[in-house]
Every structure is written in C-alpha cells, then in structure tokens.
C-alpha atoms as a PDB file:
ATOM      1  CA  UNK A   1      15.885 -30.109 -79.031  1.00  0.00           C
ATOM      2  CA  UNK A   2      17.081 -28.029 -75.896  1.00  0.00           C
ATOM      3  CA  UNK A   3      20.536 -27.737 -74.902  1.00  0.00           C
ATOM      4  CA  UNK A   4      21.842 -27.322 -71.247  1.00  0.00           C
ATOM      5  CA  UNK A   5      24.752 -25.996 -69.657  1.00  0.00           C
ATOM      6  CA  UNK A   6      26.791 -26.532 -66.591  1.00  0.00           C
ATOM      7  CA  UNK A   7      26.284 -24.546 -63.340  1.00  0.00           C
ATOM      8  CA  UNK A   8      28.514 -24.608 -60.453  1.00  0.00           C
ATOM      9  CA  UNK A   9      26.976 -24.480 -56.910  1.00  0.00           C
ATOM     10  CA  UNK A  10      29.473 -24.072 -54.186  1.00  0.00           C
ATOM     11  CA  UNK A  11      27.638 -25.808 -51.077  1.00  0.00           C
ATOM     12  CA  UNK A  12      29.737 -25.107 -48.585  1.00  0.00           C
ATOM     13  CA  UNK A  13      28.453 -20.846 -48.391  1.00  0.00           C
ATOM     14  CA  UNK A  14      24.615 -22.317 -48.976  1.00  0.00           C
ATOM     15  CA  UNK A  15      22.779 -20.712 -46.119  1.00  0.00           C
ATOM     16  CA  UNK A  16      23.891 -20.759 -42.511  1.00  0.00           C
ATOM     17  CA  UNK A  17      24.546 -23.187 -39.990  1.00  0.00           C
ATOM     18  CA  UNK A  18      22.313 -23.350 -36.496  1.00  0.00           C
ATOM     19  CA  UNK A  19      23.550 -24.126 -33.357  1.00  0.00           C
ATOM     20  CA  UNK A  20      23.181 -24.317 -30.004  1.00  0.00           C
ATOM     21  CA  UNK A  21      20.882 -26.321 -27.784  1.00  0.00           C
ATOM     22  CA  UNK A  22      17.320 -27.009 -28.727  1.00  0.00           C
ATOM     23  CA  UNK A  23      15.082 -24.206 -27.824  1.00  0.00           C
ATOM     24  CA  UNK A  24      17.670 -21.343 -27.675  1.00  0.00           C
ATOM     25  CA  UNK A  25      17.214 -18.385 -29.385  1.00  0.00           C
ATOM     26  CA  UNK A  26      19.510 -17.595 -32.034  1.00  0.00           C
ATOM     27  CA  UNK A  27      21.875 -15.083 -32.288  1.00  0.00           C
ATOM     28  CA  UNK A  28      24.330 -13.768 -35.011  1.00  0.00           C
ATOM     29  CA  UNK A  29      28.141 -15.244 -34.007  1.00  0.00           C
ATOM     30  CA  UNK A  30      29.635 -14.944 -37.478  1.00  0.00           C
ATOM     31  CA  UNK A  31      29.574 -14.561 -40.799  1.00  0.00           C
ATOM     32  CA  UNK A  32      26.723 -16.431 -42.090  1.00  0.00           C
ATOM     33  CA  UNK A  33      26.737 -18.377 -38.015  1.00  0.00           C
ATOM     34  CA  UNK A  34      24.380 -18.815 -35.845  1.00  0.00           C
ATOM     35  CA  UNK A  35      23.798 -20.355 -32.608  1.00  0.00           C
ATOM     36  CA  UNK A  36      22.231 -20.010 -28.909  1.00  0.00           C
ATOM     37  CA  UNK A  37      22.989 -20.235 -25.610  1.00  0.00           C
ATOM     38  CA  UNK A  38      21.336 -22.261 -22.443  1.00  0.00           C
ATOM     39  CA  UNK A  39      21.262 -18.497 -21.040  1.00  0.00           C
ATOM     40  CA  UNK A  40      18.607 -17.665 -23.402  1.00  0.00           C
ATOM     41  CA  UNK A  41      15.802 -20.350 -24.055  1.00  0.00           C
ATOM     42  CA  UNK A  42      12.258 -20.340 -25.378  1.00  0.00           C
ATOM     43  CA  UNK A  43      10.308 -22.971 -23.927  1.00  0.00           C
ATOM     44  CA  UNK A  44       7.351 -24.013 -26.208  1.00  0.00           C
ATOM     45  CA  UNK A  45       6.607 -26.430 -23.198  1.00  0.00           C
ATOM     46  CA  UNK A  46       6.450 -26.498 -19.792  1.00  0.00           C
ATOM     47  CA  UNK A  47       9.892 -27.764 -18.142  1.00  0.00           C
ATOM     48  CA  UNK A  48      11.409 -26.604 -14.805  1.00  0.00           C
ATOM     49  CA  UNK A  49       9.084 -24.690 -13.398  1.00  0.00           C
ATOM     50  CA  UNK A  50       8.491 -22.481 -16.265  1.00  0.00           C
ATOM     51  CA  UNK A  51       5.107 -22.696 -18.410  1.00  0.00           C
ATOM     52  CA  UNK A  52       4.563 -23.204 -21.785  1.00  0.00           C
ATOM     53  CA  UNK A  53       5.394 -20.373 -24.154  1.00  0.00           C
ATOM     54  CA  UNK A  54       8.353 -19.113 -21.725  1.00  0.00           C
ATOM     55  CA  UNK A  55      10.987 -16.774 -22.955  1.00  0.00           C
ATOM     56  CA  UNK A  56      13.671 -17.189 -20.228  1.00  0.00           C
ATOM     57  CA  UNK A  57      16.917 -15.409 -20.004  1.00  0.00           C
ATOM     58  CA  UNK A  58      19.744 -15.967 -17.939  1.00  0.00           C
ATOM     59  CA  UNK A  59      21.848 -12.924 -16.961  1.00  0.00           C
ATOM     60  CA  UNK A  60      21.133  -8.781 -17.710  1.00  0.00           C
ATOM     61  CA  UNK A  61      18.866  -7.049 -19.650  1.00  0.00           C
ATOM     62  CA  UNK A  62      19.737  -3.384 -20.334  1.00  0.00           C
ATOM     63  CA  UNK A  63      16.319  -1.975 -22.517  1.00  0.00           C
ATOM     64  CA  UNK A  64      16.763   2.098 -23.459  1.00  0.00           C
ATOM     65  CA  UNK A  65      12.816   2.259 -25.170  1.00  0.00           C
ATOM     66  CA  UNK A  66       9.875   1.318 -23.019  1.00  0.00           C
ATOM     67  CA  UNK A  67       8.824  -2.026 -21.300  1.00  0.00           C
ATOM     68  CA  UNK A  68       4.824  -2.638 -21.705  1.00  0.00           C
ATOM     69  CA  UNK A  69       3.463  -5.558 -20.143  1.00  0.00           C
ATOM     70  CA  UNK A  70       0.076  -6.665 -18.651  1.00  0.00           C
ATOM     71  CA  UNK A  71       1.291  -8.223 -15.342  1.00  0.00           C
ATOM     72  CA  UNK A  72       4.920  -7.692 -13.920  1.00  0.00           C
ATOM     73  CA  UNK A  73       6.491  -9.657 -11.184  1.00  0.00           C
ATOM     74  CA  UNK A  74       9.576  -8.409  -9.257  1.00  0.00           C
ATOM     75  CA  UNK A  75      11.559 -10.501  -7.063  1.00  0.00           C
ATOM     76  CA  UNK A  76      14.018  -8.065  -6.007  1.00  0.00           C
ATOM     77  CA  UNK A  77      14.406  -4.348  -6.668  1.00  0.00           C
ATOM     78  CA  UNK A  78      17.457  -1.894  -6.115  1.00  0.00           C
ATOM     79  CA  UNK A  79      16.613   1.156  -7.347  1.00  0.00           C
ATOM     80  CA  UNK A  80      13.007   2.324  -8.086  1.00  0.00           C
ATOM     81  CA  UNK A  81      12.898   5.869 -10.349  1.00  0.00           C
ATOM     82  CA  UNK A  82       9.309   7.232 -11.181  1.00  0.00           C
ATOM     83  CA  UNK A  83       7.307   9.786 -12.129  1.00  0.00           C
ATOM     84  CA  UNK A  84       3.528  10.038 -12.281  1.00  0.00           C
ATOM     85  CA  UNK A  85       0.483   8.305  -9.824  1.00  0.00           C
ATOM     86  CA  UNK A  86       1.597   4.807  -9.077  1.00  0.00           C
ATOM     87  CA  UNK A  87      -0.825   2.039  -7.928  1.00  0.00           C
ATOM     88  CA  UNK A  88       0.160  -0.612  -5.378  1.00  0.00           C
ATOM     89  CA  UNK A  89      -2.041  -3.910  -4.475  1.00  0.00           C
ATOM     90  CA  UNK A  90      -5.419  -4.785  -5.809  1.00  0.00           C
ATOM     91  CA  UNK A  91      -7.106  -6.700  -2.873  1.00  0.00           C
ATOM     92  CA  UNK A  92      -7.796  -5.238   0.799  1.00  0.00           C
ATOM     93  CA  UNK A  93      -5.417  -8.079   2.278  1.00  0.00           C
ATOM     94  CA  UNK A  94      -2.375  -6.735  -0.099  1.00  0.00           C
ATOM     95  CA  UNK A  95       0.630  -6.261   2.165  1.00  0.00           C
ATOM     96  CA  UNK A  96       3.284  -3.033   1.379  1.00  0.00           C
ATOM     97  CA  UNK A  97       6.580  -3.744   3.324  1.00  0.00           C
ATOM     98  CA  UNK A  98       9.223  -1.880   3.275  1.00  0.00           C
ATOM     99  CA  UNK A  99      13.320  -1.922   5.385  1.00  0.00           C
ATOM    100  CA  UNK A 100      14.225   1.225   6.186  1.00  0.00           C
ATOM    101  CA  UNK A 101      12.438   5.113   6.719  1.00  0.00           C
ATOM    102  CA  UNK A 102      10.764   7.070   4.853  1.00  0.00           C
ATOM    103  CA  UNK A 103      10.118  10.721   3.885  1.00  0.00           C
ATOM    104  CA  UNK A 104       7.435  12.430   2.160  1.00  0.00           C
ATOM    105  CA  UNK A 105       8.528  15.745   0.775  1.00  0.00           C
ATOM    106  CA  UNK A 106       6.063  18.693  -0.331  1.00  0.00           C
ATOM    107  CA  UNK A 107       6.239  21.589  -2.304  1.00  0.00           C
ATOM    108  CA  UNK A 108       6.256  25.357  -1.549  1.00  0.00           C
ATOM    109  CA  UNK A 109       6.280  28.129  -3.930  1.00  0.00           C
ATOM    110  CA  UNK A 110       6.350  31.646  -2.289  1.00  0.00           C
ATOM    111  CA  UNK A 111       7.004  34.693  -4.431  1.00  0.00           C
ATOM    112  CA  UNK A 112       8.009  32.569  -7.326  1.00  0.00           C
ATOM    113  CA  UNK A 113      11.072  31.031  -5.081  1.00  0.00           C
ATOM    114  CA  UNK A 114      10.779  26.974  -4.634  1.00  0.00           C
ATOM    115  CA  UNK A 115      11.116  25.354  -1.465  1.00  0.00           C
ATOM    116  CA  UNK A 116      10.826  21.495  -0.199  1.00  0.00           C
ATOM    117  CA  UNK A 117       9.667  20.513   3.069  1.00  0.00           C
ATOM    118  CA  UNK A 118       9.503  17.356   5.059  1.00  0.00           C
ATOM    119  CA  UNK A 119       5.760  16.674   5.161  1.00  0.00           C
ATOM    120  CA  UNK A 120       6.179  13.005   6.955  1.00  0.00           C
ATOM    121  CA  UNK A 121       8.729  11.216   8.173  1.00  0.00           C
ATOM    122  CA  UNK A 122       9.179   7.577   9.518  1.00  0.00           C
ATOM    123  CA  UNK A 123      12.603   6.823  11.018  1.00  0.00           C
ATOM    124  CA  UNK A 124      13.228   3.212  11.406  1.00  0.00           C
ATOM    125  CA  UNK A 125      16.356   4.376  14.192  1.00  0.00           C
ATOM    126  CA  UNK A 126      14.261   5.798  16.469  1.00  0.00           C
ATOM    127  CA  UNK A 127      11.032   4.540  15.490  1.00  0.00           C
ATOM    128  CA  UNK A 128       9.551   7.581  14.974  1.00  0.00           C
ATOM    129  CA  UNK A 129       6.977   9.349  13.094  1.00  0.00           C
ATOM    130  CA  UNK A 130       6.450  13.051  12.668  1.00  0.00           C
ATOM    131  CA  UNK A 131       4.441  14.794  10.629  1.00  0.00           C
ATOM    132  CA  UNK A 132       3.649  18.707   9.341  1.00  0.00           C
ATOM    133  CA  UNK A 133       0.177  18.718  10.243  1.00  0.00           C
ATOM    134  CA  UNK A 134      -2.134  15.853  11.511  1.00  0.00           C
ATOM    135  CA  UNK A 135      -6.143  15.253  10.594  1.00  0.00           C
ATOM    136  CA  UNK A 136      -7.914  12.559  12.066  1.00  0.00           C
ATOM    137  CA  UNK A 137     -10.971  10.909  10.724  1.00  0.00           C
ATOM    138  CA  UNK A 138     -14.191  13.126  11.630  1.00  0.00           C
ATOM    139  CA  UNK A 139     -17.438  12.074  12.226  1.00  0.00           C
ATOM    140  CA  UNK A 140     -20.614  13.719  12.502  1.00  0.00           C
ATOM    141  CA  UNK A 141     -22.771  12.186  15.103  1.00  0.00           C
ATOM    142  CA  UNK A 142     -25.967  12.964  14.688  1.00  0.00           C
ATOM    143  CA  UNK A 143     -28.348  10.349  16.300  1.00  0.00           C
ATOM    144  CA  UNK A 144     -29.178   9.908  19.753  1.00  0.00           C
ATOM    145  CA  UNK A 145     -27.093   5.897  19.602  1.00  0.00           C
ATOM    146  CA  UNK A 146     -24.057   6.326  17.795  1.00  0.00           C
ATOM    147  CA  UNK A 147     -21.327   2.564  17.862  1.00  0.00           C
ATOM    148  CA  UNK A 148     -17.779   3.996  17.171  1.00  0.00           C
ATOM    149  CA  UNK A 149     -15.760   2.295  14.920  1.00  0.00           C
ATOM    150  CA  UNK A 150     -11.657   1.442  14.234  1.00  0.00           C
ATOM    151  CA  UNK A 151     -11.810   4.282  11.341  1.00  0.00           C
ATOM    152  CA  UNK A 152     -13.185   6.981  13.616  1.00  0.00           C
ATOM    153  CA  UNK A 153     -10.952   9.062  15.382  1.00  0.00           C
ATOM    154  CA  UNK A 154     -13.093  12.427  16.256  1.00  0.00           C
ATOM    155  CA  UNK A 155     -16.322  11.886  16.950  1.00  0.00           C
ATOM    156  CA  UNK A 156     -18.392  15.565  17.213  1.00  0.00           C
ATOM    157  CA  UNK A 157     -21.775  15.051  18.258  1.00  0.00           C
ATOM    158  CA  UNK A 158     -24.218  17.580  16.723  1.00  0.00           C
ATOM    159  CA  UNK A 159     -27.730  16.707  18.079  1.00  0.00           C
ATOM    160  CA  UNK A 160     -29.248  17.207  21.486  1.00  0.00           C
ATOM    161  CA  UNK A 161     -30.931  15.118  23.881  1.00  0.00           C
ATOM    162  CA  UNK A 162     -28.980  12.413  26.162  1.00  0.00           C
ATOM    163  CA  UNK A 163     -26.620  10.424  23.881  1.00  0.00           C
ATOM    164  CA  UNK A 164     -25.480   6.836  24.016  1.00  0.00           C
ATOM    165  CA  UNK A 165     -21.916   6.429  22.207  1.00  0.00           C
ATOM    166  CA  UNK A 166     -20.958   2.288  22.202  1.00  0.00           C
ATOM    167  CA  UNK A 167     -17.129   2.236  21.809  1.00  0.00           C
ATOM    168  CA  UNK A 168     -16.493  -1.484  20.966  1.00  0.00           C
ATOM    169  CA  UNK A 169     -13.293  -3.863  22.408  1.00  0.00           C
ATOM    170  CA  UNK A 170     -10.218  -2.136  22.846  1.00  0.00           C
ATOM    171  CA  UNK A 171      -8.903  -5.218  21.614  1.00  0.00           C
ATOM    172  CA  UNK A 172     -10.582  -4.324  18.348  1.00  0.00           C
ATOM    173  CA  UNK A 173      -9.080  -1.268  18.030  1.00  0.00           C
ATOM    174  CA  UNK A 174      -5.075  -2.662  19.102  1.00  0.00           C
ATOM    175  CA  UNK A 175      -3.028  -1.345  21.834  1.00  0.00           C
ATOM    176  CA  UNK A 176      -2.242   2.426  21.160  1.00  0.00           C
ATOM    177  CA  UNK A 177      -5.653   3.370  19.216  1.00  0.00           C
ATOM    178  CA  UNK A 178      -6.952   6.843  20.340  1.00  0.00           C
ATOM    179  CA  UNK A 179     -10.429   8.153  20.065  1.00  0.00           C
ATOM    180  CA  UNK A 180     -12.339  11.901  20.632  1.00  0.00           C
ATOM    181  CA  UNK A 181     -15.469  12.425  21.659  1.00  0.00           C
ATOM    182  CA  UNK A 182     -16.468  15.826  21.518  1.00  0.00           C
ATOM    183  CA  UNK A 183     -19.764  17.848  22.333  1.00  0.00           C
ATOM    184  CA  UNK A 184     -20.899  20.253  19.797  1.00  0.00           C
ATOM    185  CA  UNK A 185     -23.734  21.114  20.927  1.00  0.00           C
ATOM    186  CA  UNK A 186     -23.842  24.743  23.164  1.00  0.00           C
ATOM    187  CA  UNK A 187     -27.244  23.734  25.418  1.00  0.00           C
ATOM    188  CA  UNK A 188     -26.949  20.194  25.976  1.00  0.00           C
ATOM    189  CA  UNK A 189     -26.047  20.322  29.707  1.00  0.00           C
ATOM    190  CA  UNK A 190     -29.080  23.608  29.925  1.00  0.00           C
ATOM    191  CA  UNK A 191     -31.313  20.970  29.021  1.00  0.00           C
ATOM    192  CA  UNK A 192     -30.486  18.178  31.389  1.00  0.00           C
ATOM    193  CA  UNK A 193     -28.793  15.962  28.994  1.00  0.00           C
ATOM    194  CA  UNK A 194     -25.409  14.302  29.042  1.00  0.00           C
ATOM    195  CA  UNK A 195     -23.141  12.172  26.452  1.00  0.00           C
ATOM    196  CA  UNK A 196     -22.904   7.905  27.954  1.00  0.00           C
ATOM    197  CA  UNK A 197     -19.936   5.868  26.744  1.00  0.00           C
ATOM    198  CA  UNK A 198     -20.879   2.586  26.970  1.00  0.00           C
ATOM    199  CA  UNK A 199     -19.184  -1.011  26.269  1.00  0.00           C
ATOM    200  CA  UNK A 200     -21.316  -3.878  24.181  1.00  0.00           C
ATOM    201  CA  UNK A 201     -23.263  -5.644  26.294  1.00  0.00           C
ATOM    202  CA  UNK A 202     -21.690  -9.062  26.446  1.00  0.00           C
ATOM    203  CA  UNK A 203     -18.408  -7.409  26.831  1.00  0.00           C
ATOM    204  CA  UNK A 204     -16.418  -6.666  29.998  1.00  0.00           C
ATOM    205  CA  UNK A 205     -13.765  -3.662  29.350  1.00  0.00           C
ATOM    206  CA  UNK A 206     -13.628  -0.597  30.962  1.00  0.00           C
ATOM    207  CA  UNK A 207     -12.996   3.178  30.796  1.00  0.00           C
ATOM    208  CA  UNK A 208     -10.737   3.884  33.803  1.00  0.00           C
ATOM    209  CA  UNK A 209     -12.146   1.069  35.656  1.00  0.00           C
ATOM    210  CA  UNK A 210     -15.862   1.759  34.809  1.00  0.00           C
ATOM    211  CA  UNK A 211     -18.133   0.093  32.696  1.00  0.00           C
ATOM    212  CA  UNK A 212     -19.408   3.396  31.390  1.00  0.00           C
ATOM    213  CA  UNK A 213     -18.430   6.918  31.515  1.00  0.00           C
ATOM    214  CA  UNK A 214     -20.718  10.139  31.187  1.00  0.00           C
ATOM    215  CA  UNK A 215     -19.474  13.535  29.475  1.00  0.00           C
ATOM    216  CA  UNK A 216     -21.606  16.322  31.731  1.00  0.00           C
ATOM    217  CA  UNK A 217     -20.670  20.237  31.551  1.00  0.00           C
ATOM    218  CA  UNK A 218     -20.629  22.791  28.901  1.00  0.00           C
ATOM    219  CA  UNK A 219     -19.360  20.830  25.766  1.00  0.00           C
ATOM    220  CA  UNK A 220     -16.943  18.757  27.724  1.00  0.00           C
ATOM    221  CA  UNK A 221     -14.848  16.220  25.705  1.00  0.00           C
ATOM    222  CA  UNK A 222     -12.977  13.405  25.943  1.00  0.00           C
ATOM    223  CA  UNK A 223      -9.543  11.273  24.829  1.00  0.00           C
ATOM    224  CA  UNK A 224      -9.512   8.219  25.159  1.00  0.00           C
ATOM    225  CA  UNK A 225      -6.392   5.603  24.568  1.00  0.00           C
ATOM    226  CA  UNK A 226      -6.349   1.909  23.727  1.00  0.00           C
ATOM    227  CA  UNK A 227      -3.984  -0.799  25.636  1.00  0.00           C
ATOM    228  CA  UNK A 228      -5.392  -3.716  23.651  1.00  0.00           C
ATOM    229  CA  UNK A 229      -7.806  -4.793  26.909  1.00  0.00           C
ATOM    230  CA  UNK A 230      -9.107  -1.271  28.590  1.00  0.00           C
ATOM    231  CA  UNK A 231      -9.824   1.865  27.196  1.00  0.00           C
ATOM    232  CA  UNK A 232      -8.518   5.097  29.513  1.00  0.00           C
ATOM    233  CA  UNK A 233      -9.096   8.549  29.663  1.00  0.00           C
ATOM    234  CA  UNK A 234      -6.133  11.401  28.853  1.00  0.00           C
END
C-alpha cells in the first residue's frame, strides 16, 4: 500500500495577477504584477471608430530600429528626415500641399572641392520662383496640322509647306500659360509658305484681337501668353 506525504503550497505567490481594463495590453508594474492602461488598447472589435484588430495607443512612441508597414497614414508631421528616392501619391488627382518655400539644392564638385547651389527656389514672401536654368517642353512638329496642347511649351516646326498650328482655349491653358512657336525650317518663306495659328472652330478667342495669326519671314517666331480668355503676342 502507498504512503503519501504533506506538501505545502503557498497560494498567495501562485502566478500573477492581471489588471487593467478589458482589452489593454499588459505591462510589467511589479513583481509578479501586471496590468494595462486605457492609453494602450487592443481592440479585437470594432468600437469608436477604430476597426477590428486595432492596436491603439494613446500618447508617444519613441522606436530606435526600423518601422515596416504596408500603408502609413500621417495626420500631422513636424519634422521629415530622409535619405534615398521618395514616392508621393499614386493617382493623377493626388494633391501635394505644402505652407511655406522651398529650395532645391544641387551639387558641384570642381577640382575635388564641394560646393551647393540653389537650383530652385519658391518663396512664399514674395511669391517668387527662380530657378538656375529653365527647359520647357519641346515638340517636334512635323506635319503640315499640328493642335497644341497644355504640356507643350516650344513648339519647333521641322517640315515645309504652309502649316496650320490650332492652339486651343486660353481658358484651357489658365491665365499666365505661355507658348513658342518657332520655324525651323531655313526655306519656308523661299517657297511661298507661311506658319497659321488658328483657334477651334466653334470657339471665339483671339490672338491680339484676331482670329488667326500668320508667322511670314525668314524663320520668324512667336510668344504667346495666356489671360484665361485671349491669347497675346510678346
């Protein structure tokens, strides 16, 4: 026949006690203690706003390793630090705004001595921009009707003959929208033949209070400016 002994179990250090409300994340408070706080919940539901499967925390995070996430959404920002390409927006109606100016700074190396220098700038006193060097849009224009359009800026026209450019609504383009025309070609005006700006047909605007304007000469060109209803000549 077995015999048993006695064993003391002291109850009172069994395990540790939980606390806090229900959904909080626990934390180490004491020996053997834990408990949460409403500052940092875990919502297997959804409940005020926040979906199921929510980790929500109430206060500041301070993280020294990296942050990987699929999707990130940033109410408000102070300071932004990075290096590398960064990517910004994802549809063409995406909208970048930003208080403030801006500078774009570019490198120089001469002789192996390093220099910065202002490449753009944007100052939101004076509502200015300047810039280090400027290229417009080019395009080639190599047909004898050519329509302009809002992402065209210099328009060189490369083939003989007469030429019909249609430059569409100023209002298209917004008050303040410049376009080039320019002729390329050396024996154009030898030949007889001449460069028409023209408006759309059902369309009433003008280019310095005609309803057409004609490039003749030795490769002449042409600037024209937008004021949202006309287009004129500078």
């Amino acid at each position: 026949m077995a015999t048993f002994g006695w064993a003391y179990v002291d109850c009172a250090n069994f395990g540790t006690i939980a606390e806090g409300p229900t959904g909080s994340v626990q934390f180490l408070t004491g020996s053997r203690a834990l408990s949460g706080s409403i500052n940092f919940m875990y919502h297997t539901a959804s409940v005020h706003g926040y979906a199921a499967g929510t980790l929500v925390l109430t206060g500041n995070l301070v993280v020294t390793g990296t942050i990987s996430a699929s999707h990130m959404h940033i109410v408000d920002v102070a300071t932004i630090d990075s290096t590398g390409s960064t990517f910004f927006g994802n549809t063409v109606d995406d909208i970048h705004m930003r208080t403030g100016s801006l500078a774009v700074w570019g490198r120089n190396v001469v002789g192996g001595s390093e220099t910065w220098h202002p490449v753009l700038s944007a100052s939101s006193y004076s509502r200015q921009v300047f810039v280090k060097g400027f290229g417009g849009n080019y395009t080639n224009v190599t047909s004898s009707h050519h329509t302009a359009s809002t992402a065209d800026y210099i328009l060189g026209v490369t083939t003989g003959g007469n030429i019909k450019i249609t430059v569409p609504s100023p209002a298209l383009y917004s008050a303040g929208a410049m376009l080039v025309v320019k002729d390329e070609h050396l024996t154009r005006a030898a030949s007889g033949n001449d460069i028409t700006l023209t408006r759309s047909v059902t369309d009433t605007y003008t280019f310095d209070g005609n309803p057409l304007y004609i490039l003749t000469g030795t490769m002449p060109a042409i600037n024209l400016y937008s004021n949202g209803t006309n287009w004129f000549v500078f």
